[in-house]
Every structure is written in structure tokens, then in C-alpha cells.
Protein backbone atom coordinates (compact mmCIF):
# COMPACT_ATOMS: atom_id res chain seq x y z
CA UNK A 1 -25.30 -4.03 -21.47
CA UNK A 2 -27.81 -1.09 -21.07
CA UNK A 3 -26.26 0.78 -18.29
CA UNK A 4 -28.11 4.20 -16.53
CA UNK A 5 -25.31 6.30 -14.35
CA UNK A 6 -27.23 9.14 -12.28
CA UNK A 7 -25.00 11.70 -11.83
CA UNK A 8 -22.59 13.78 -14.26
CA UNK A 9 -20.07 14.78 -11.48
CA UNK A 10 -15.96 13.06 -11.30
CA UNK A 11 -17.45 9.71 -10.00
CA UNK A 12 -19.77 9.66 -12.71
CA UNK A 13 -17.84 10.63 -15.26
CA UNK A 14 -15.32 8.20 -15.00
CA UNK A 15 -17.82 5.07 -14.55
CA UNK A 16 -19.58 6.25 -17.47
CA UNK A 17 -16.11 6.21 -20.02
CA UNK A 18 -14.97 3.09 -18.71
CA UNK A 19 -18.00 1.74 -19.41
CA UNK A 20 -18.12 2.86 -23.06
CA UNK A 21 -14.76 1.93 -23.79
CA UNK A 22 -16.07 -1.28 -22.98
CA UNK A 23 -18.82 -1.45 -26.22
CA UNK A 24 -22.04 -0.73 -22.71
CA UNK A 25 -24.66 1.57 -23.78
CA UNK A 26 -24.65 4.20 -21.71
CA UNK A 27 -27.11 7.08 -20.55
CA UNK A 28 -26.05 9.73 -18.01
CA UNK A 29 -28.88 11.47 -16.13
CA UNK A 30 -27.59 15.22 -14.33
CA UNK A 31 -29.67 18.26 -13.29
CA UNK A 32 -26.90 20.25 -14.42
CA UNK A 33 -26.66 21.44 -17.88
CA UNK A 34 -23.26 22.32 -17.89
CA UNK A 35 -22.36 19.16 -16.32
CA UNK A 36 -24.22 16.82 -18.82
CA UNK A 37 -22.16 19.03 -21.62
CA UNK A 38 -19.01 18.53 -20.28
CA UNK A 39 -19.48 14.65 -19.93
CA UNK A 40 -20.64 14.94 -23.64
CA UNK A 41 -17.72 16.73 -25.02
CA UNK A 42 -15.73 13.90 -23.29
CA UNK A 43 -17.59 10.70 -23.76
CA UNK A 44 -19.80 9.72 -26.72
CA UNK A 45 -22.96 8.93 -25.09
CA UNK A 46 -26.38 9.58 -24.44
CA UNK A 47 -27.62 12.21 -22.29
CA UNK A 48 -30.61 13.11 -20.04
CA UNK A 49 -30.99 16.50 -18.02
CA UNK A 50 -33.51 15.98 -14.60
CA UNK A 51 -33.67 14.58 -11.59
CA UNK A 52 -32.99 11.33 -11.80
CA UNK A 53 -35.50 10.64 -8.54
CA UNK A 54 -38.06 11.64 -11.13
CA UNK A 55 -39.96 8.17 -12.85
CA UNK A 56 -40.61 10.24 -15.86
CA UNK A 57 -36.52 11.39 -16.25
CA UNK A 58 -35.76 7.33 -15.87
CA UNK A 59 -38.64 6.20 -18.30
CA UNK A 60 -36.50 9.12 -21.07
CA UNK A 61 -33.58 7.55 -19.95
CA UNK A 62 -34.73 4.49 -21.16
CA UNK A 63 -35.18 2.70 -17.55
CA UNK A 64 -37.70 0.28 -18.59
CA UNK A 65 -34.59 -1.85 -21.14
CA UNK A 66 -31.96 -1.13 -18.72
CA UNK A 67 -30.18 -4.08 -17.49
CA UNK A 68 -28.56 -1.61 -14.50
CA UNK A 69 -28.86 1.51 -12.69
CA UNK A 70 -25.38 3.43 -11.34
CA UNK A 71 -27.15 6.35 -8.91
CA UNK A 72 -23.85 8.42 -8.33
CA UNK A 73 -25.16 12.02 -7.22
CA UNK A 74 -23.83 14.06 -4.39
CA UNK A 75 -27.31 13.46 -2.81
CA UNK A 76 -27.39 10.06 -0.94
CA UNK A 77 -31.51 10.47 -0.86
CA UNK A 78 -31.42 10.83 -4.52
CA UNK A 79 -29.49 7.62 -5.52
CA UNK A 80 -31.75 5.88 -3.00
CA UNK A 81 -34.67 6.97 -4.66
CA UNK A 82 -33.90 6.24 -8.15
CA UNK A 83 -32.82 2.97 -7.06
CA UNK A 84 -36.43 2.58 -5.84
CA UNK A 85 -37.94 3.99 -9.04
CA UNK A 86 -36.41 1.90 -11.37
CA UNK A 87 -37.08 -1.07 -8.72
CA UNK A 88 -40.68 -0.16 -8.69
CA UNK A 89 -41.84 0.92 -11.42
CA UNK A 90 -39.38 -0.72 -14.40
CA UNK A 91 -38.44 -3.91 -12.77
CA UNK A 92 -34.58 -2.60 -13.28
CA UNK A 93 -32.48 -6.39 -12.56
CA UNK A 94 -29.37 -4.41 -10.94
CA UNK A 95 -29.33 -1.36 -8.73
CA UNK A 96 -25.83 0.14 -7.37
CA UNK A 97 -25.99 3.10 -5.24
CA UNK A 98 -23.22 5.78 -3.67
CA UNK A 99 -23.95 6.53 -0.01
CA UNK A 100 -21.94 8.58 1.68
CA UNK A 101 -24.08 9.92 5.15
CA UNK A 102 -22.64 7.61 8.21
CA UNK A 103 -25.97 7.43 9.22
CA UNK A 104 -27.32 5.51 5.99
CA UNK A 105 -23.89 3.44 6.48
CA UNK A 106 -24.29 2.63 9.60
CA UNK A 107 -24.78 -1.63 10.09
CA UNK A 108 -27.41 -1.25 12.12
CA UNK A 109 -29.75 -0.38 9.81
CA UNK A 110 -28.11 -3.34 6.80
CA UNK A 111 -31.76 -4.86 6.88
CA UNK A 112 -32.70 -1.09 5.28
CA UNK A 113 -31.62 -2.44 2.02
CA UNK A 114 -33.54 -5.59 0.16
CA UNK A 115 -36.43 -5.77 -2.40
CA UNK A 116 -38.67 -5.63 0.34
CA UNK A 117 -37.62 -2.05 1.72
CA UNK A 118 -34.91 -0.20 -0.13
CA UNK A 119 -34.42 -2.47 -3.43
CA UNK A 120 -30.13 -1.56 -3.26
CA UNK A 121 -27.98 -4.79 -4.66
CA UNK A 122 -24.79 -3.16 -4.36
CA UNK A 123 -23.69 0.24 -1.72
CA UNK A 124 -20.51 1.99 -2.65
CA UNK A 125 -19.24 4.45 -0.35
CA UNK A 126 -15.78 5.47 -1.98
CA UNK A 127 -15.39 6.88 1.25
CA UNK A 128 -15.07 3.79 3.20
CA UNK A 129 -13.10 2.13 0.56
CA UNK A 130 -10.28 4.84 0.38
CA UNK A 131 -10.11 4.58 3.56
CA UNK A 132 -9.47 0.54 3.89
CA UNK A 133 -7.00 0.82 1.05
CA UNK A 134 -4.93 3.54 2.38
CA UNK A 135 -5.21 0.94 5.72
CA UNK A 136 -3.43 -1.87 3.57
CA UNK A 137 -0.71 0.71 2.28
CA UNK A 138 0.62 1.40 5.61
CA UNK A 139 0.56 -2.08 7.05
CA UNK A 140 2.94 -2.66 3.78
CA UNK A 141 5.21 0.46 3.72
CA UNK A 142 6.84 1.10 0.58
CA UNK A 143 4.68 -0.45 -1.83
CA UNK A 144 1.83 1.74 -3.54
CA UNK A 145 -1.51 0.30 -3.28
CA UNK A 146 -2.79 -3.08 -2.06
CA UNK A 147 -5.23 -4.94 -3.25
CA UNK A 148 -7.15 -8.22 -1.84
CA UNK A 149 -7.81 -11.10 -3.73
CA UNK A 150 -8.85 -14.95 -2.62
CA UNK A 151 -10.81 -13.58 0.72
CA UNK A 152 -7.28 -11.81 1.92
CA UNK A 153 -5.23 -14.59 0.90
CA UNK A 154 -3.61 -13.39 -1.60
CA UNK A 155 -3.32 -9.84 -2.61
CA UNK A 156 -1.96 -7.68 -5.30
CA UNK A 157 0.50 -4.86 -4.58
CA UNK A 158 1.79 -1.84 -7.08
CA UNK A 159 5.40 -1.45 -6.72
CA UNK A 160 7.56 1.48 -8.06
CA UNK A 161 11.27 0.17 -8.74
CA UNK A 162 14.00 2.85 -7.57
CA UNK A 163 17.31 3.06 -8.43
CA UNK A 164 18.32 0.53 -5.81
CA UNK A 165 15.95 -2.03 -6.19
CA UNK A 166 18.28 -5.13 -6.72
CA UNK A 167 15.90 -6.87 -9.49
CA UNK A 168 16.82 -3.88 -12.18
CA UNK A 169 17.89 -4.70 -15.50
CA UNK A 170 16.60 -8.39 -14.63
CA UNK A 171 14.97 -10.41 -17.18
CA UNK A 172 11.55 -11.73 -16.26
CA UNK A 173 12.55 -15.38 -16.68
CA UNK A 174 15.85 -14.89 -14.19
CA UNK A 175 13.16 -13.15 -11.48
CA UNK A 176 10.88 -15.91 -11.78
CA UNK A 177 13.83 -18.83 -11.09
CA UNK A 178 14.51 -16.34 -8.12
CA UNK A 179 11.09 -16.59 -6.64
CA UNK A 180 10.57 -20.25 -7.54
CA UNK A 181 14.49 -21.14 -5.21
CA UNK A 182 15.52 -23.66 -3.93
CA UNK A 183 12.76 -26.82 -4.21
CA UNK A 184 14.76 -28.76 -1.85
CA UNK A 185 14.78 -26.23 0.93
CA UNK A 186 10.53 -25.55 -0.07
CA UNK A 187 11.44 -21.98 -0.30
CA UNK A 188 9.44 -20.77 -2.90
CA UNK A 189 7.88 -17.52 -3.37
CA UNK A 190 4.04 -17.78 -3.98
CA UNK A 191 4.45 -14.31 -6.29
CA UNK A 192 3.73 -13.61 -9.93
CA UNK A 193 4.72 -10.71 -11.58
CA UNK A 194 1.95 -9.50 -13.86
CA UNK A 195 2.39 -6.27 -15.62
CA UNK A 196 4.45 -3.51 -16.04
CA UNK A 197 3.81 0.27 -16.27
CA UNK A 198 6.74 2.07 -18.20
CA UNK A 199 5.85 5.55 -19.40
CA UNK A 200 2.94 5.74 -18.24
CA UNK A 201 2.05 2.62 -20.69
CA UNK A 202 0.92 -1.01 -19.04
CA UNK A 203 1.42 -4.24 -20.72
CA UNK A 204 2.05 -7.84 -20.00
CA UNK A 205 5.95 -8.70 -19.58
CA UNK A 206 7.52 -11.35 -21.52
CA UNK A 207 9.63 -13.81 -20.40
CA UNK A 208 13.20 -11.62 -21.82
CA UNK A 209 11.83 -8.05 -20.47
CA UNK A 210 13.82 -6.77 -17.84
CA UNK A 211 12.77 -4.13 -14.84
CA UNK A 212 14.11 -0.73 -15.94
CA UNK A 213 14.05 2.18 -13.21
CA UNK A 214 10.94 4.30 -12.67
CA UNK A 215 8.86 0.89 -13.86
CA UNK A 216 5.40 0.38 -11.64
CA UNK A 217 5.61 -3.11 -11.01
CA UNK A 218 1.55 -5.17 -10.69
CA UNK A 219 3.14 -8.09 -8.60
CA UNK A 220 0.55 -10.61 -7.31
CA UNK A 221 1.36 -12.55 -3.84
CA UNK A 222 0.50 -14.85 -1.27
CA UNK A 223 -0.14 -12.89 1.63
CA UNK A 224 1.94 -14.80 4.02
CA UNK A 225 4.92 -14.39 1.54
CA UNK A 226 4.24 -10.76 1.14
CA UNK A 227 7.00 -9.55 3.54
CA UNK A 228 9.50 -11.81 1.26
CA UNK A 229 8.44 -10.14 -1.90
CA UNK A 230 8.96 -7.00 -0.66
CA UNK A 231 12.48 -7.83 0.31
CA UNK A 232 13.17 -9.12 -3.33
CA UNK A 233 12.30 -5.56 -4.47
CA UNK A 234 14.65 -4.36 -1.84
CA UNK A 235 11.86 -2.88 0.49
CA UNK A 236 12.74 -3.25 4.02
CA UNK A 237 11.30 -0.05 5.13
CA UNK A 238 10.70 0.34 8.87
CA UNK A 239 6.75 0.22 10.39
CA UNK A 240 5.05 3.24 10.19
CA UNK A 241 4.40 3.96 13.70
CA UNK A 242 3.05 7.55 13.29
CA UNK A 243 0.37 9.33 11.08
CA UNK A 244 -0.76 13.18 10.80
CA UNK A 245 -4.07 13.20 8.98
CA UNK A 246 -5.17 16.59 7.73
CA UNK A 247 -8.87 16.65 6.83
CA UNK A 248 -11.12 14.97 9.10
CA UNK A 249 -13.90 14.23 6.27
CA UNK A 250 -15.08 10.55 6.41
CA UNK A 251 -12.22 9.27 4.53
CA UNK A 252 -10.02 10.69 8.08
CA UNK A 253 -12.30 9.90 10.46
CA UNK A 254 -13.03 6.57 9.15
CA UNK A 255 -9.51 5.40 8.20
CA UNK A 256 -8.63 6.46 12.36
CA UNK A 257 -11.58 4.47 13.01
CA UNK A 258 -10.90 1.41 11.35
CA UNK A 259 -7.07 2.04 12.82
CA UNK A 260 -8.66 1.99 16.11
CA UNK A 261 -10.86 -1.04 16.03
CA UNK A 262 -8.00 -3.62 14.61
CA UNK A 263 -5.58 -2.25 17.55
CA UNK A 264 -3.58 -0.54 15.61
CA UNK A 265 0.05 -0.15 16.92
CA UNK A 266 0.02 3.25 14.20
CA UNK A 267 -0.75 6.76 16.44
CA UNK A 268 -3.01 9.03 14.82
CA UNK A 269 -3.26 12.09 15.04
CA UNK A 270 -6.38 14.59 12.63
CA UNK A 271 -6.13 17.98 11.76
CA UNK A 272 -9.47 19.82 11.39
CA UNK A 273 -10.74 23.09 11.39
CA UNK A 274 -13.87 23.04 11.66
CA UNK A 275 -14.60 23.27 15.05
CA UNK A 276 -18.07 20.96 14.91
CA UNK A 277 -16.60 18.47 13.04
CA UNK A 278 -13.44 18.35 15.20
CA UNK A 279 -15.30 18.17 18.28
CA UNK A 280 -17.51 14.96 17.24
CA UNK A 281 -14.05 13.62 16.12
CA UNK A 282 -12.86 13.92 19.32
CA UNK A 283 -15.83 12.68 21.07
CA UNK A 284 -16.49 9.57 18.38
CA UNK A 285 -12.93 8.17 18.99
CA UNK A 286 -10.85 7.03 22.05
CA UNK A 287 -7.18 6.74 20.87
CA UNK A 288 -6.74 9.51 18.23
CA UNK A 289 -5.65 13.00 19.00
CA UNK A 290 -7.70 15.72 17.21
CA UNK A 291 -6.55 19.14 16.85
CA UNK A 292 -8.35 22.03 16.05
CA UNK A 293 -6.85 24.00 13.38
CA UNK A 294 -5.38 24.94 9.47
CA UNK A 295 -3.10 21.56 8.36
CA UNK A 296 -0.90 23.83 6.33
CA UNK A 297 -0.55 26.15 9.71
CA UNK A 298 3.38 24.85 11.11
CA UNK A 299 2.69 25.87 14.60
CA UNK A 300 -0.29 23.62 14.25
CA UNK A 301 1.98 20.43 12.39
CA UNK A 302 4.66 21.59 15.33
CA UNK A 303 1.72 20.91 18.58
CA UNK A 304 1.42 17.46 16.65
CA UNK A 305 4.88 16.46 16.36
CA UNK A 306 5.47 16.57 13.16
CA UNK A 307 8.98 15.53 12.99
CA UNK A 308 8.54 12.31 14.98
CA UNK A 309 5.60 11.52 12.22
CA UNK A 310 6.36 8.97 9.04
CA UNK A 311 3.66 9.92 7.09
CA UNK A 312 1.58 13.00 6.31
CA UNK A 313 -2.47 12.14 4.30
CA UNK A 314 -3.71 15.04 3.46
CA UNK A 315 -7.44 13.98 2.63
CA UNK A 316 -9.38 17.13 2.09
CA UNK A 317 -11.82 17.80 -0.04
CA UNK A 318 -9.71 20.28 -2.00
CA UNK A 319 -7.19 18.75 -4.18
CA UNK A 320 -5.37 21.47 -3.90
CA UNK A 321 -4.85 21.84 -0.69
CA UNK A 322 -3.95 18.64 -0.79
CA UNK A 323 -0.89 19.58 -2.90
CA UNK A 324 0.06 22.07 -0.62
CA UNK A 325 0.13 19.50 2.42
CA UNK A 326 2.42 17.59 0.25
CA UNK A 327 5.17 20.48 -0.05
CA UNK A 328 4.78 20.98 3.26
CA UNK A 329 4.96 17.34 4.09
CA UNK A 330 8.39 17.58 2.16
CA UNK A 331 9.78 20.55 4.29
CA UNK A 332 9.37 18.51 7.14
CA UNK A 333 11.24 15.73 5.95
CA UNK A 334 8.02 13.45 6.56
CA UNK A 335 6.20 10.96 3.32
CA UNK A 336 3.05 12.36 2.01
CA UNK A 337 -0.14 10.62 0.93
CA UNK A 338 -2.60 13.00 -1.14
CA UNK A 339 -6.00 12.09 -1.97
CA UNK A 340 -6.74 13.81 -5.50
CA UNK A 341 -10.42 13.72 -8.16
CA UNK A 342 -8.62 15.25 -10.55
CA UNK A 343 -6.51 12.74 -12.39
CA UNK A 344 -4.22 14.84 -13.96
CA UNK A 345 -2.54 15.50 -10.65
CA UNK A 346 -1.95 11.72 -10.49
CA UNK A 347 -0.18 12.24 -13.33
CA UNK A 348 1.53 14.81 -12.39
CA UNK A 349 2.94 13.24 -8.78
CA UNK A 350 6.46 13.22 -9.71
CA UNK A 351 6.99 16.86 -10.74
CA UNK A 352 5.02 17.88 -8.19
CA UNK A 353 6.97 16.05 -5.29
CA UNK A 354 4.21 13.91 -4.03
CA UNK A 355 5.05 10.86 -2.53
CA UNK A 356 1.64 8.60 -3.21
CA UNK A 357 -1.62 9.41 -4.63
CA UNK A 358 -4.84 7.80 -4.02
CA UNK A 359 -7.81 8.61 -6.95
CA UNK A 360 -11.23 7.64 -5.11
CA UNK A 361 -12.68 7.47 -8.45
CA UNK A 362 -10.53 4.48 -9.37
CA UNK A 363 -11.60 2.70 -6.76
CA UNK A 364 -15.40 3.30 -7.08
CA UNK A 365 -15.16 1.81 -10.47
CA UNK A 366 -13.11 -1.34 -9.45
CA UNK A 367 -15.76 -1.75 -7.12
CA UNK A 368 -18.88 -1.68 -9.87
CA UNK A 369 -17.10 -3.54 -12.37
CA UNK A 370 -17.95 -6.94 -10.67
CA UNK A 371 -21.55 -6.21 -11.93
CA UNK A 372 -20.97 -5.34 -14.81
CA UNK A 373 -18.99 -8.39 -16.70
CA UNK A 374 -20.53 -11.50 -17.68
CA UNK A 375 -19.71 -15.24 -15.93
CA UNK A 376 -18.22 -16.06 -12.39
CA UNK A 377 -16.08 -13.06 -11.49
CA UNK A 378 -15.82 -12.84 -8.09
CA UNK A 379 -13.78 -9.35 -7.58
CA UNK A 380 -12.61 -6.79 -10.46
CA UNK A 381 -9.78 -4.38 -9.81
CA UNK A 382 -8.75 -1.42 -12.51
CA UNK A 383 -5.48 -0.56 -12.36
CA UNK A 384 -2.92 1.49 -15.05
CA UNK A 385 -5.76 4.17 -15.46
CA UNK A 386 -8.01 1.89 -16.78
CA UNK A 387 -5.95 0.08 -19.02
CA UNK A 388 -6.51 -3.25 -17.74
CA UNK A 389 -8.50 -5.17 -15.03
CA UNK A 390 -7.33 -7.69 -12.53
CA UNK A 391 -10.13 -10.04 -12.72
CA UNK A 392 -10.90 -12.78 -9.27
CA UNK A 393 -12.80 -15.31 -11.35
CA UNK A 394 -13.90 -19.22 -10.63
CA UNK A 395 -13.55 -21.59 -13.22
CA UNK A 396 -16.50 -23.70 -13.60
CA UNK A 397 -17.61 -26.74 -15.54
CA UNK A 398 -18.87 -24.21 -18.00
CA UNK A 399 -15.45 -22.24 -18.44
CA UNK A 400 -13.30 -23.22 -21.90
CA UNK A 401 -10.04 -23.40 -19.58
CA UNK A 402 -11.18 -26.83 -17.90
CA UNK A 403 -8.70 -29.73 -17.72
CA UNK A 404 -6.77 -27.81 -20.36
CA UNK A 405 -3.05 -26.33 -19.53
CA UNK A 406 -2.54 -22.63 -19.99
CA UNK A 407 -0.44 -23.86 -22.80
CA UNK A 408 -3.59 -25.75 -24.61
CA UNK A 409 -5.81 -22.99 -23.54
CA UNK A 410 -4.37 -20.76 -26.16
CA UNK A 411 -5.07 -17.63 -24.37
CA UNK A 412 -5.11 -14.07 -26.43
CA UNK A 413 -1.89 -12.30 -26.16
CA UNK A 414 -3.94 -9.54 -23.71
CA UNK A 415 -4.39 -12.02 -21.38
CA UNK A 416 -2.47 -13.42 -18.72
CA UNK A 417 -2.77 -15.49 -15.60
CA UNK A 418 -1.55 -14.17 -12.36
CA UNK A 419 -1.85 -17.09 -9.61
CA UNK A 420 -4.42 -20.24 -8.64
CA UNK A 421 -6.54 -21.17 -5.59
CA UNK A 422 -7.08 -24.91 -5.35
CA UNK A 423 -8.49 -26.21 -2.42
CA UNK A 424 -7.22 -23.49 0.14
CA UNK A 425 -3.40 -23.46 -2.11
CA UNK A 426 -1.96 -20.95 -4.10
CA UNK A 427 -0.31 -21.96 -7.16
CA UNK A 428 1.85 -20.09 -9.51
CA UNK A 429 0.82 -21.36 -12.70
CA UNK A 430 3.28 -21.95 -15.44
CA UNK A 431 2.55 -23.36 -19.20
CA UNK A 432 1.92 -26.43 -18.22
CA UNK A 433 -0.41 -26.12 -15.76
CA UNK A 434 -4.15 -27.62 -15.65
CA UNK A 435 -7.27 -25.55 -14.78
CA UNK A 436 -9.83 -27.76 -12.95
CA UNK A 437 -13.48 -27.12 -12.16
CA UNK A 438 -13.82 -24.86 -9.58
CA UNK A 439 -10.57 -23.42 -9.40
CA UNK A 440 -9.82 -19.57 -8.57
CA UNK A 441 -8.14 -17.70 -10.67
CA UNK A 442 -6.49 -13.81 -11.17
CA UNK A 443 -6.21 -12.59 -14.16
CA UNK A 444 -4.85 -9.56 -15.66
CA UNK A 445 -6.82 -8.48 -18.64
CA UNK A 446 -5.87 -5.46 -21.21
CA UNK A 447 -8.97 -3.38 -21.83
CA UNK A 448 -9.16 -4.71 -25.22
CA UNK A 449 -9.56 -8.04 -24.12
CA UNK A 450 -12.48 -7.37 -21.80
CA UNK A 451 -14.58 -9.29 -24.00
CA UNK A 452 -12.20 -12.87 -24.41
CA UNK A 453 -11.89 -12.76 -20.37
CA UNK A 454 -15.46 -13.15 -19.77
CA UNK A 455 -15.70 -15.73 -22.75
CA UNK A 456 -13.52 -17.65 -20.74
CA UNK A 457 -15.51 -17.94 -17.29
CA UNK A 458 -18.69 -17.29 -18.99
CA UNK A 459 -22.03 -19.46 -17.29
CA UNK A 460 -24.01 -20.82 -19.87
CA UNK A 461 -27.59 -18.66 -19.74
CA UNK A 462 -25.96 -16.15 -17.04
CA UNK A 463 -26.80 -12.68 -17.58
């Protein structure tokens, strides 16, 4: 595909070299020079310096062949506009744009955004999303991100395995006759364990690998077994029943918000100091305490309780100061949660002391990847750094996996299939399973087999 990104900056960045690690010809559009030569010294790619709300910057880009434009800039009103540029005047097919203003967000206004008005197909806020998944992560403490799939029936869940987790040194095929029990006693365990991250490395376990400590475990599940799965890793970890949130940027204030409106039995407390934005805060919500003041300040952390709190998020802007909320998060006994852009912090979690790390970035592109690939993909999820997806895909009459079994279907070795919806039940598959029209399917896909995973679900004349 011919892709356009507008906007050089983290978000950009990282759409743009996933994208060309997946063969898309890409051109990146920045005002900044020294953005648009840091992108280059990174990514091979083509480059355009202007404003990208400019018809004559999107016609160098190459807007009139493009099959998508990605409008990523820090200015909402710019990513609107291109989108209505390249709507307007080169027919563009797709249009994503970021918004991040809560006043452009705001549902009231949804009609805003059709051919008719403001031509948008797809809004991102990373924003809102960060939020929602660090909302999942508490409902399931002890497991590192959570991810939907099926329409919330089933969701995927990234699990670190400490030194007690009972499953170490257990061999894939000894895990699985664990989850599948007893049939007599219909005691299964809807849950599929899909890849592993060792040293910092993801691949798809065979049936004789074993859990080793320190692995990241991708374990798919059926959401009303998730609370058993999490007790075969050995995580039985209490609710969390108190937050401190440092930063009340939209990520905080929306993450309380959402909290609020699902009657949350989690107290909330946010940390601001700016005095505005902590007063519209405080006005804007009706459980949450706001307090006006520095995060890293311990008289402040002691007003708030801080040592009847379970969790610490430090969600700045600043990553680090986000850091520093961590060590201080560790002095007071309490788990942090960091939000970071820079992912070598990510990598760096461990040494650093940090208890979980959420990359916004990630998330943005998991979000865009949807419309990028080819066929009946429903929902695309990047996970191990962007060394695989975890693809939501329907298998139609088209697809080369009907009325074959997973066996017969030959798949590529970077390839595997995670779990099955079929008429409102989840199946884990095993070799002999059949795919029939229409089922769902998750699959984890290596990077490098991008290409073979949309063969598979691919709709004859689809774009």
C-alpha cells in the first residue's frame, strides 16, 4: 500500500517503521527539518518538509496514488484538515486522524465526521485508549496488559511468570492437558497459550517448551474463565481498591472518568499542579479527589494517603518524571504504573524498578493496523515491540482455511491459531479442528508472516 503519515513526531515515527517493515510505501510529511532527518536516519523512506494542511505539500507527497492518509501532528486542526484535503481534492479512499482536544472528542458532535462534513474514517485518540487499557489492567491485577477480542468475549492478557508461578519448568503440552481437565466434570479452561517473550525475543511455543522464569507469557482467554487462568499462573492478587494518579492530562482525567461512569468500586485520587487544570478536574468529576500540588512532593502523596494506596500511575507528560514517581512509588511500598514515549525506558523497566509500563505509541499503531491489512480482519493488536500481531479475523467462503483442519491447512511455521468463535462459543482449536465459513478467529502472526496471514482471510477483489 501507498501510505501518507503527517507528522514526524514519536507517534509518527513508530507508525511509519512498522509500516515499512511491512514492504508499505511510505511518505512522512513534518514542518520540522530536524524532525524529518531524524525519522530518515531511522527509517528508509520518503520524506516531505511542509504543512501537511497545505494541498500543494500532499500533491509532493504523492496524495493523488495514495491508498491512505495517517494525519498524526500535535495539531488536532491540522490532521483534520489534511484529512479534508486529500478527501477533497485527491479522492484519498482511507483517512485516519489523531484528535486529542475533548472538545473535538466529545459524542455530541460524532455526526462532525462523514464524507459529507469532515471526511474522517477512522479517530485515534491514544489518549482515550491508554486510558481504557490501563482500565482493563486493574480490573485484572497482576497481569500486564489486556486486550479485547470477540466484542469482550474473549480477551488476551500479557503475563510475566515469577519465581513462584506454579506452571515453571512446564512443558507446553502438560499446561495444555491442565487447562483442557477433567471432561467429565466440563471443567475446561477456554485458554490458549500463544507466545512467549524470553530475552526480550517472541516466538511461537512448541508443544515440548517449557515456562522458564522472567518469560512474558501472550495467553488468550475466555473472559468468563479469566479469573481461572490467572489462578493457574498463581495470580490471586487482592482487588485494587485504591489509585493515586499523578498527572491530570487526559489520559488521568479520562481514565477517573471512565472509573466513574462504570461505578467503579476503585477510589481515585489525581495529583495536579496546575492550578486551572486541577480546578476543572475537580469541577468535571463527582467521586475523585483532586489535589493541588507536585506528585513527587511526600507531604503532598502523605494528604492523599499514600500508604493505604495499591497503585501509583504516574501519567505525565514527562517520561521522566514519570521515572521518578516510580522510585518514589517504591519508597512507599505502593505498585507503580508509568506511562513512557520513549521506548527504551520500556526496556529498561526492570533495572529501573518500575513495576508496569504502558507505551501509547504501541497502542496507536494496534489501533491503525486494522486498516491497513488486506481481507476480513476485524481487530489487530501489536504486541513484543512489534514483532508480531494478534490478528481478530472472520473466515469467509473466500478464506483457504474453509472446511479444512488446522492440520490440512498447512499453516507457515510463523503462524499460529489462538482460539475460535462459532456461533456465540469459544473453541480451543487443536490439529484436528475444522474452520467453517464465518467463523472468528485470533491469530498470532510473526512480522514476517504479515503477508501469509492476510492470504489466508483475504476477500476476493477487496482492497
Amino acid at each position: 500500500m501507498k501510505i501518507i503519515i503527517c507528522g514526524a513526531g514519536k507517534v509518527g515515527t513508530s507508525i511509519a517503521m512498522h509500516l515499512v517493515d511491512q514492504d508499505n510505501e511510505v511518505t512522512v510529511v513534518d514542518q520540522s527539518k530536524k524532525l524529518i532527518s531524524e525519522i530518515k536516519e531511522k527509517v528508509d523512506l520518503k520524506t516531505i518538509i511542509g504543512s501537511a494542511s497545505y494541498p500543494s505539500v500532499l500533491e509532493s507527497a504523492g496524495c493523488s496514488s495514495a491508498d491512505m492518509i495517517i494525519a498524526v501532528t500535535l495539531q488536532d486542526e491540522i490532521n483534520m484538515v489534511a484529512c479534508q484535503m486529500a478527501h477533497t481534492f485527491f479522492k484519498t479512499p482511507r483517512k485516519i486522524a489523531r484528535l486529542r482536544s475533548e472538545d473535538f472528542l466529545n459524542p455530541i458532535w460524532r455526526d462532525l465526521y462523514n464524507a459529507e462534513n469532515m471526511p474522517i474514517d477512522l479517530i485515534i485518540s491514544p489518549e482515550l485508549e491508554v486510558a481504557k487499557s490501563i482500565e482493563r489492567q486493574l480490573k485484572t491485577p497482576g497481569v500486564y496488559d489486556v486486550v479485547p477480542f470477540f466484542n469482550n468475549d474473549a480477551q488476551l492478557m500479557n503475563i510475566k511468570i515469577h519465581e513462584d508461578c506454579p506452571l515453571i519448568d512446564t512443558d507446553l503440552k502438560s499446561i495444555h492437558e491442565l487447562f483442557q481437565g477433567d471432561e467429565d466434570t466440563k471443567k475446561n479452561l477456554r485458554a490458549s497459550i500463544i507466545g512467549i517473550s524470553r530475552d526480550k525475543k517472541l516466538f511461537i511455543p512448541k508443544k515440548n517448551d517449557t515456562l522458564n522464569h522472567n518469560d512474558t507469557v501472550f495467553l488468550l482467554t475466555d473472559n468468563k474463565h479469566t479469573h481461572r487462568a490467572m489462578s493457574a499462573f498463581g495470580l490471586n492478587e487482592d482487588p485494587v481498591k485504591k489509585i493515586i494518579i499523578i498527572g491530570g492530562g487526559n489520559i488521568g482525567f479520562n481514565l477517573a472518568k471512565d472509573l466513574e461512569e462504570v461505578n467503579s468500586d476503585i477510589s481515585v485520587i489525581i495529583i495536579e499542579n496546575n492550578e486551572e487544570r486541577a480546578a476543572y478536574i475537580a469541577d468535571s468529576l463527582k467521586e475523585t479527589l483532586v489535589l493541588k500540588g507536585d506528585g513527587l512532593d511526600q507531604s503532598i502523596l502523605d494528604e492523599a494517603n499514600v500508604a493505604s494506596a495499591n497503585m501509583i500511575l504516574a501519567l505525565t507528560n514527562d517520561d521522566e518524571t514519570n521515572i521518578i514517581v516510580a522510585a518514589v512509588a517504591k519508597k512507599n511500598n505502593c505498585e507503580s504504573l508509568i506511562l513512557v514515549n520513549n521506548s527504551e525506558y520500556n526496556n529498561l523497566k526492570d533495572v529501573l524498578g518500575i513495576t508496569r509500563v504502558i507505551d501509547p505509541r504501541m497502542i496507536t499503531v494496534s489501533k491503525i493496523l486494522k486498516h491497513i491489512h488486506r481481507g476480513k480482519i476485524e481487530s489487530v493488536y501489536s504486541i513484543g515491540n512489534n514483532q508480531a500481531e494478534i490478528i481478530h479475523a472472520q473466515a469467509l467462503k473466500t478464506s483457504k482455511l474453509i472446511n479444512k483442519t488446522i492440520k490440512e491447512s498447512d499453516l507457515p511455521d510463523g503462524i499460529r491459531i489462538g482460539l475460535l468463535k462459532r456461533d456465540d462459543e469459544i473453541i480451543v482449536p487443536d490439529k484436528d479442528t475444522t474452520i467453517k465459513e464465518n467463523d472468528e478467529v485470533i491469530i498470532l502472526s510473526m512480522s514476517d508472516s504479515i503477508h501469509d496471514a492476510e492470504e489466508l482471510f483475504q476477500v476476493r477483489g477487496a482492497f
